[in-house]
N, C-alpha and C. Protein backbone atom coordinates (compact mmCIF):
# COMPACT_ATOMS: atom_id res chain seq x y z
N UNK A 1 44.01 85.15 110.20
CA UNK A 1 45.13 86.07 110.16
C UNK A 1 46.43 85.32 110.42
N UNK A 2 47.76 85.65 109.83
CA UNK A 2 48.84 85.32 110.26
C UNK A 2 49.43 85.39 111.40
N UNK A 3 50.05 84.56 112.21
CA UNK A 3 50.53 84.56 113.17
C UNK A 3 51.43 85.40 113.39
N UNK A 4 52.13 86.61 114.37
CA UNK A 4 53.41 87.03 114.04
C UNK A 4 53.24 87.92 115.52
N UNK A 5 54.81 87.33 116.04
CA UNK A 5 55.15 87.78 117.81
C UNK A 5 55.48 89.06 117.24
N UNK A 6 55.03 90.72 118.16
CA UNK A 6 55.26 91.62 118.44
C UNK A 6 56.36 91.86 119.73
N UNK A 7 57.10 92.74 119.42
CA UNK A 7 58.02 93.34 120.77
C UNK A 7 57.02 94.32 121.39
N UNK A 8 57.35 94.09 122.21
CA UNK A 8 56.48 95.27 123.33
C UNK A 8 56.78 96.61 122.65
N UNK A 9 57.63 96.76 122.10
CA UNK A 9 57.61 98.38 121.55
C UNK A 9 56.62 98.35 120.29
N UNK A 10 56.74 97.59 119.58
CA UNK A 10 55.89 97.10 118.51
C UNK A 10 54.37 97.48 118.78
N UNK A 11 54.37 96.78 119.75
CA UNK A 11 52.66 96.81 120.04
C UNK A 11 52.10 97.77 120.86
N UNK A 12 53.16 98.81 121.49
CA UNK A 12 53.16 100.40 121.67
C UNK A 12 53.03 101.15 120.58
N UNK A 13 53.85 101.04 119.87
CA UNK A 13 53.46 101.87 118.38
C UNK A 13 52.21 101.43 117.99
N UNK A 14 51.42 99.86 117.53
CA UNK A 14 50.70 99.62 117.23
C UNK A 14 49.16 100.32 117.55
N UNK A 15 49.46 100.55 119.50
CA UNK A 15 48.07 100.96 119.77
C UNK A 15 48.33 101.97 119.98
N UNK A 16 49.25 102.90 120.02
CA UNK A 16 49.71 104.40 119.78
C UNK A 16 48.41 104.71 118.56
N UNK A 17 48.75 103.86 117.38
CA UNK A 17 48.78 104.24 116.21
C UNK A 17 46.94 104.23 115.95
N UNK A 18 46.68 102.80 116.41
CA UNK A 18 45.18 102.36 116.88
C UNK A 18 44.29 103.36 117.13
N UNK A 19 44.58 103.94 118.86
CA UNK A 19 44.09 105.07 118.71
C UNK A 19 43.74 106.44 117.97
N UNK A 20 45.23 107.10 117.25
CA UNK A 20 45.01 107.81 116.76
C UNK A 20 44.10 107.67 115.63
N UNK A 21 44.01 106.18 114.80
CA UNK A 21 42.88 105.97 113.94
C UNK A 21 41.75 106.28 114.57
N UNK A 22 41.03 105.83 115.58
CA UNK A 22 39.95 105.71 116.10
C UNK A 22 39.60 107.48 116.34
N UNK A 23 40.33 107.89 116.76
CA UNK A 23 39.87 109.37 116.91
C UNK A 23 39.66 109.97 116.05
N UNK A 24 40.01 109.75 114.89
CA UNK A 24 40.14 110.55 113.25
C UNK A 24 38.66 109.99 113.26
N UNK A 25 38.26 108.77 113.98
CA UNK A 25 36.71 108.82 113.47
C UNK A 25 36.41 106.98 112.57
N UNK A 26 37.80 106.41 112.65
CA UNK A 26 37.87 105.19 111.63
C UNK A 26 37.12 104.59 112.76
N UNK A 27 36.13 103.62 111.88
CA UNK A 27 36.00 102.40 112.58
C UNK A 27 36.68 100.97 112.99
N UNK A 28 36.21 100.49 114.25
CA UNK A 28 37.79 99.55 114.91
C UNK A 28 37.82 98.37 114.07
N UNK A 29 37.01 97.94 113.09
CA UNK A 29 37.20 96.79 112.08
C UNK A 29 38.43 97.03 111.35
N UNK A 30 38.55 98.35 110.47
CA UNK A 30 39.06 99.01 109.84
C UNK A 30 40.58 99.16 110.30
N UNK A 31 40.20 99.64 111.67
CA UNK A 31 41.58 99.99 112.85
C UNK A 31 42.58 98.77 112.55
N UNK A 32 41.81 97.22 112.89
CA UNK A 32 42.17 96.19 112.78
C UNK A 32 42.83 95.40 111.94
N UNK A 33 41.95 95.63 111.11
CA UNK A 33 42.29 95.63 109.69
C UNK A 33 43.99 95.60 109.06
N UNK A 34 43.90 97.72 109.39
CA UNK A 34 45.47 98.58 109.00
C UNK A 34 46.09 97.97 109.60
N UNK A 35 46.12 97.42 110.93
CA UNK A 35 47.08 97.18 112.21
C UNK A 35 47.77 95.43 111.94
N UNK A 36 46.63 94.88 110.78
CA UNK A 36 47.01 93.59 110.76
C UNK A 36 47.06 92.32 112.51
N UNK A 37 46.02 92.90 113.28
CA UNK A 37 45.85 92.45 114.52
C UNK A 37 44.51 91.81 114.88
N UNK A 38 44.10 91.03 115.51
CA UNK A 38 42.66 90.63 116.13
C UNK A 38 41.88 91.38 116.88
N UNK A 39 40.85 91.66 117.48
CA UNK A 39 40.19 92.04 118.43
C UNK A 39 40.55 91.86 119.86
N UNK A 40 40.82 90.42 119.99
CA UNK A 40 41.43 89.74 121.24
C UNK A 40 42.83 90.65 121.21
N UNK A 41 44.06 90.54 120.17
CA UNK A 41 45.14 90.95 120.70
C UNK A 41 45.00 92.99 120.79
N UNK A 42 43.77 93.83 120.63
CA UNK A 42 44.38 94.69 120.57
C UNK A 42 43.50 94.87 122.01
N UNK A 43 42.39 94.23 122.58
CA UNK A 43 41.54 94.83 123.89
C UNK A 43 42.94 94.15 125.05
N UNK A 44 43.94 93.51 124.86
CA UNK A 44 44.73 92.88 125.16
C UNK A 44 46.41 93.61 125.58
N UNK A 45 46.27 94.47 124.08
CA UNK A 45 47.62 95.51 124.55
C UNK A 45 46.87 96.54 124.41
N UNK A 46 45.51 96.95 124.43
CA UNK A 46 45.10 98.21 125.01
C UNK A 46 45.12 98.20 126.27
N UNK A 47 44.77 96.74 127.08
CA UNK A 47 45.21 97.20 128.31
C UNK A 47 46.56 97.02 129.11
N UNK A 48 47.15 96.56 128.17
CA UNK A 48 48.22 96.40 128.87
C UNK A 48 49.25 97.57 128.84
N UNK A 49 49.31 98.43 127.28
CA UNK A 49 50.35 99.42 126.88
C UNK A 49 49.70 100.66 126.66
N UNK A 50 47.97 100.64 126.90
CA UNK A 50 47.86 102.27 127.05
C UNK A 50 48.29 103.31 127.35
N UNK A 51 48.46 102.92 128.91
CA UNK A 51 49.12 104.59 129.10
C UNK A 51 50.07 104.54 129.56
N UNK A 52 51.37 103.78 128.48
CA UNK A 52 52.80 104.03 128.81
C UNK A 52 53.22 104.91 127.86
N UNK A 53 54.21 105.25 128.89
CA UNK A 53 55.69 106.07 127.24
C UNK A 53 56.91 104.76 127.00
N UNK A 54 57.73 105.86 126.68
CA UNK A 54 58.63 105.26 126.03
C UNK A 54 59.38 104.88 127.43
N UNK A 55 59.77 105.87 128.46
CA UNK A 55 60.67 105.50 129.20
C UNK A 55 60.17 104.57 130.14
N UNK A 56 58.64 104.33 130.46
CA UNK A 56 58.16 103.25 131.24
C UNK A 56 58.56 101.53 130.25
N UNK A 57 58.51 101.58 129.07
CA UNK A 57 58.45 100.41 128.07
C UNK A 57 59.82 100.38 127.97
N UNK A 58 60.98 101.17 128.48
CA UNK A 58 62.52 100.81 128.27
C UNK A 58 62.62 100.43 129.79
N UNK A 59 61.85 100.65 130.84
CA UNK A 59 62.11 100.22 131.95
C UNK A 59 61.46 99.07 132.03
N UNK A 60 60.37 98.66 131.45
CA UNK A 60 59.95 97.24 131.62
C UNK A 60 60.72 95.76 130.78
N UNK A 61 61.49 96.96 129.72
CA UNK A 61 62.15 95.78 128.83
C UNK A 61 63.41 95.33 129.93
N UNK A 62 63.61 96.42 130.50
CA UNK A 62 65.07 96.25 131.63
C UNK A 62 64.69 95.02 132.92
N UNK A 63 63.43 95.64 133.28
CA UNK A 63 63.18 94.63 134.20
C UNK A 63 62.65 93.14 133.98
N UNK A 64 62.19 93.22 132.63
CA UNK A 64 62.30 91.83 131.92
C UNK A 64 63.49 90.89 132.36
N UNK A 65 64.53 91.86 131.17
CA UNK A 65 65.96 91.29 131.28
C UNK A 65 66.54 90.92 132.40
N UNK A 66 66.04 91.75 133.38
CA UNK A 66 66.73 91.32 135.12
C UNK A 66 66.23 90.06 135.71
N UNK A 67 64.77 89.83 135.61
CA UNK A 67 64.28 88.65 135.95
C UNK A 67 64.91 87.81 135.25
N UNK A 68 65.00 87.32 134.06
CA UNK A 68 65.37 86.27 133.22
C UNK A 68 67.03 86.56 133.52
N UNK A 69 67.69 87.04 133.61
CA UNK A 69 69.30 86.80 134.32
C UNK A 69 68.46 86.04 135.91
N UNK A 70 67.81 86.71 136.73
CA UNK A 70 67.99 85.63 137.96
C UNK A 70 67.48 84.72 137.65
N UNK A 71 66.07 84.19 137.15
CA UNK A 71 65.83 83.01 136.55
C UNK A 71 66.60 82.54 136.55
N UNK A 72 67.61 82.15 135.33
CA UNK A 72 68.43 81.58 135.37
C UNK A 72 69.82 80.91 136.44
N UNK A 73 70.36 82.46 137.39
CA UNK A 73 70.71 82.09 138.50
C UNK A 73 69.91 81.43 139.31
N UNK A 74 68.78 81.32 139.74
CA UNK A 74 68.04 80.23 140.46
C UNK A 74 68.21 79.16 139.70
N UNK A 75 68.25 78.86 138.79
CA UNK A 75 68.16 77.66 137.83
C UNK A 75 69.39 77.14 138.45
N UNK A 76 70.83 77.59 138.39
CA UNK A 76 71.73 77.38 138.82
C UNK A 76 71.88 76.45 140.02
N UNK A 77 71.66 77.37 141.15
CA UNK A 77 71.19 76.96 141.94
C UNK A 77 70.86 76.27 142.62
N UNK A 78 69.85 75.88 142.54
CA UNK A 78 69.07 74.86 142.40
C UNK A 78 69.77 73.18 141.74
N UNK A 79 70.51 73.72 141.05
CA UNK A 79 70.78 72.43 140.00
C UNK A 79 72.20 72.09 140.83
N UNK A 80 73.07 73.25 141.86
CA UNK A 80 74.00 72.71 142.67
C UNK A 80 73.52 72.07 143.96
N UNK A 81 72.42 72.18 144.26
CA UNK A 81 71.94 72.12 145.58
C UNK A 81 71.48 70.65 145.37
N UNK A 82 70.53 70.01 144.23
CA UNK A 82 70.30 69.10 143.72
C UNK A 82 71.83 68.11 143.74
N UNK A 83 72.53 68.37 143.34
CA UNK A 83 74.07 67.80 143.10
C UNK A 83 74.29 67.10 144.49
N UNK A 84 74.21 68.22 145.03
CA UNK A 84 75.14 68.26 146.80
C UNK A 84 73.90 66.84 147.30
N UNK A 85 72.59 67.26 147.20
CA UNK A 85 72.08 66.38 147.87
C UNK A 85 72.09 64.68 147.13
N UNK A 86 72.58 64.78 146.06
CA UNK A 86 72.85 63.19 145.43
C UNK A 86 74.00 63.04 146.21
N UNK A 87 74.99 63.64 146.14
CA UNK A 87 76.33 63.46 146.98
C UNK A 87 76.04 62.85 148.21
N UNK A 88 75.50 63.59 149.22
CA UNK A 88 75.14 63.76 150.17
C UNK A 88 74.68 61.65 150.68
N UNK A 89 73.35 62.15 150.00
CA UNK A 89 72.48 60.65 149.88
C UNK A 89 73.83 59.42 149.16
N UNK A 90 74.66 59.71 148.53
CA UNK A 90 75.57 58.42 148.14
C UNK A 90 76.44 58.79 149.41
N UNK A 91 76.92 59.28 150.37
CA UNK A 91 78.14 58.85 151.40
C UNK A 91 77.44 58.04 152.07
N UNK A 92 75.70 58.34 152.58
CA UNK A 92 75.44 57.70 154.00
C UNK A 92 75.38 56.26 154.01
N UNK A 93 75.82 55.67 154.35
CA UNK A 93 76.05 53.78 154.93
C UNK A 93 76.68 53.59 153.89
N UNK A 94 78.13 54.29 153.92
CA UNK A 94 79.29 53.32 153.40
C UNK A 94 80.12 52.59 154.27
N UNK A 95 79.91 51.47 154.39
CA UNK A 95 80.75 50.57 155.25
C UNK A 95 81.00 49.30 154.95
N UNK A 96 82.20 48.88 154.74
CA UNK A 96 82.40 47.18 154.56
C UNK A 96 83.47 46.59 154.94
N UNK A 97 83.64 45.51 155.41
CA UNK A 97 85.09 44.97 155.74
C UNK A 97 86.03 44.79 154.62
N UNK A 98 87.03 44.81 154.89
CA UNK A 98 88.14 44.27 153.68
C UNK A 98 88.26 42.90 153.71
N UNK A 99 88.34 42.11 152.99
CA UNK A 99 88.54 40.78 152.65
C UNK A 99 89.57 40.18 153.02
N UNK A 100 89.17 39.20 154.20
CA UNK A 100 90.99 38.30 155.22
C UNK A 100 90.75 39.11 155.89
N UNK A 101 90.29 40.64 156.74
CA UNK A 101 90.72 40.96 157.87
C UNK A 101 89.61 41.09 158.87
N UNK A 102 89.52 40.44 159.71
CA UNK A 102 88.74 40.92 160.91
C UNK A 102 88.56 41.90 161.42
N UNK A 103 89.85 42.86 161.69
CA UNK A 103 90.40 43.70 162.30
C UNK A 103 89.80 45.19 161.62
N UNK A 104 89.93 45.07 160.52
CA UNK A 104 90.20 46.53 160.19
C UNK A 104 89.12 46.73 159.18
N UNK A 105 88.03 47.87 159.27
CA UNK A 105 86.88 48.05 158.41
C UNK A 105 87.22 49.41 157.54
N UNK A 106 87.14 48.88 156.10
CA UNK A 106 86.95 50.31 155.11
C UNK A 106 85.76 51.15 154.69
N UNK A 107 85.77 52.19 155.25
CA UNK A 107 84.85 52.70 154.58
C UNK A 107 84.63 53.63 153.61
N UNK A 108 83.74 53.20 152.71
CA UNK A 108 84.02 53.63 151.13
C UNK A 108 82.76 53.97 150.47
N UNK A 109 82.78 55.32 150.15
CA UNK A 109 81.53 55.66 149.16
C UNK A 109 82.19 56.41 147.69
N UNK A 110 81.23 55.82 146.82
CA UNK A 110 81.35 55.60 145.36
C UNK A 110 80.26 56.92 145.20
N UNK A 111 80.74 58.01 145.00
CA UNK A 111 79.82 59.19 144.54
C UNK A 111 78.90 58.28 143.39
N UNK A 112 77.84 59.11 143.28
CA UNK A 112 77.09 58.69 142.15
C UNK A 112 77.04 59.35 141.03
N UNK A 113 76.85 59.37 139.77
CA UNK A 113 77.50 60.19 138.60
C UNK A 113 76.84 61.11 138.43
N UNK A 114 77.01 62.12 138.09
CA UNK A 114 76.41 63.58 139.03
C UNK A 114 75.90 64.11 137.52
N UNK A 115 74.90 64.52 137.35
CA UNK A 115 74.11 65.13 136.25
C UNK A 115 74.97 66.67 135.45
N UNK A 116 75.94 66.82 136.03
CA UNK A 116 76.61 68.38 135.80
C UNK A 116 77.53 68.49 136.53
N UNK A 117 78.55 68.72 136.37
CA UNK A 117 80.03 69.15 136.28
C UNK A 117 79.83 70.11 137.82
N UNK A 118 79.97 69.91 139.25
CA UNK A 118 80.06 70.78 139.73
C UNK A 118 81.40 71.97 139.87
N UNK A 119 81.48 72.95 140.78
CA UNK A 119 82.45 73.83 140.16
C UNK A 119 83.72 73.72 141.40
N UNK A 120 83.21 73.03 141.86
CA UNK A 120 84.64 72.36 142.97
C UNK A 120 84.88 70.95 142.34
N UNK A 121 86.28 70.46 142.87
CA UNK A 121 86.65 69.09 142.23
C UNK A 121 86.07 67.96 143.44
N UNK A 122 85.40 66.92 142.82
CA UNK A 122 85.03 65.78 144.50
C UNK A 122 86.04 65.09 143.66
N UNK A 123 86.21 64.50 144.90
CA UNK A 123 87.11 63.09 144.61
C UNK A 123 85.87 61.47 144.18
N UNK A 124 86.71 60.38 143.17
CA UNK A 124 86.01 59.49 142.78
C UNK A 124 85.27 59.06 143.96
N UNK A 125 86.26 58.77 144.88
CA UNK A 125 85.74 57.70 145.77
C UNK A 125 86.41 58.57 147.04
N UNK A 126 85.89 58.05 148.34
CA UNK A 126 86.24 58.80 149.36
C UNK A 126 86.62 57.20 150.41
N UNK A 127 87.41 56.65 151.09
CA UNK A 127 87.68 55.90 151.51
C UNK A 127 88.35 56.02 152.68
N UNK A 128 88.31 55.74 154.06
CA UNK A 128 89.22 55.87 155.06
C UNK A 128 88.87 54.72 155.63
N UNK A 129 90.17 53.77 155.72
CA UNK A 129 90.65 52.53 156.23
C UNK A 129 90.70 52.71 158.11
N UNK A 130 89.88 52.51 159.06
CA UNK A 130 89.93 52.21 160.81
C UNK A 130 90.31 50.68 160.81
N UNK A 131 91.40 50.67 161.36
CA UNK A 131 91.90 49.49 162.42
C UNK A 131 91.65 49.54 163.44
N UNK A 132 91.17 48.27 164.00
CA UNK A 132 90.41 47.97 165.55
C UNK A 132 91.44 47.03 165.95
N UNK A 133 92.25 47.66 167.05
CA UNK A 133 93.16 46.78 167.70
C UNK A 133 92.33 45.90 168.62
N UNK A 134 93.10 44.66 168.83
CA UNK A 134 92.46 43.81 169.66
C UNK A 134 92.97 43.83 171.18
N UNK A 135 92.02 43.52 172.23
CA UNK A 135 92.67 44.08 173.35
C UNK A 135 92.57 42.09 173.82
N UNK A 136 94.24 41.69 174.09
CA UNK A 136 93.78 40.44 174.36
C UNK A 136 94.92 39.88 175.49
């Protein structure tokens, strides 16, 4: 048989329709047949879309849609939190002297190039110059 994705309303009508064959008395080869479906896919949305209506199958398409919007916000997420912690992991042990001075240590971390655009601005580099006076 040909392959071909059904919408959930689709395959409500389908075994809507299923049944009413079967009760007229058709046999389920036959059923199968009209329906252009397998055995596997109809014991499959018989149990899944039997005994809905319409307004349970507009509420499941809704709550579809709601999951897959947060999906995605977790995806989000996740992908800032990921960010922060590369950030994070490039500040710790930035430290080096400046070159000729004894005195005075810079410390400097070089963010690392961040997989996605976060939605605050970082700065390239973060650097603050301590001078150590000498007590003599």
């Amino acid at each position: 048989m040909k392959r071909h994705r059904h919408s959930p309303e689709q395959a409500l009508r389908k075994v809507r329709e299923g049944e009413r064959l079967l009760n007229e008395g058709t046999d389920l080869t036959e059923v199968l047949r009209h329906l252009e479906i397998s055995e596997a896919t109809w014991n499959r949305w018989r149990a899944q879309y039997a005994g809905m209506n319409g307004e349970e199958m507009r509420r499941l398409r809704e709550l579809e849609a709601e999951n897959t919007r947060l999906k995605k916000i977790v995806a989000d997420l996740s992908l800032d939190n990921d960010m922060l912690k590369e950030v994070a992991k490039g500040i710790s042990g930035w430290s080096r002297t400046i070159a000729g001075s004894s005195n005075a240590t810079t410390r400097c971390a070089a963010l690392p190039p961040l997989k996605r655009r976060p939605a605050f601005a970082l700065p390239t580099t973060n650097c603050v110059t301590i001078s150590v006076i000498a007590n003599t």
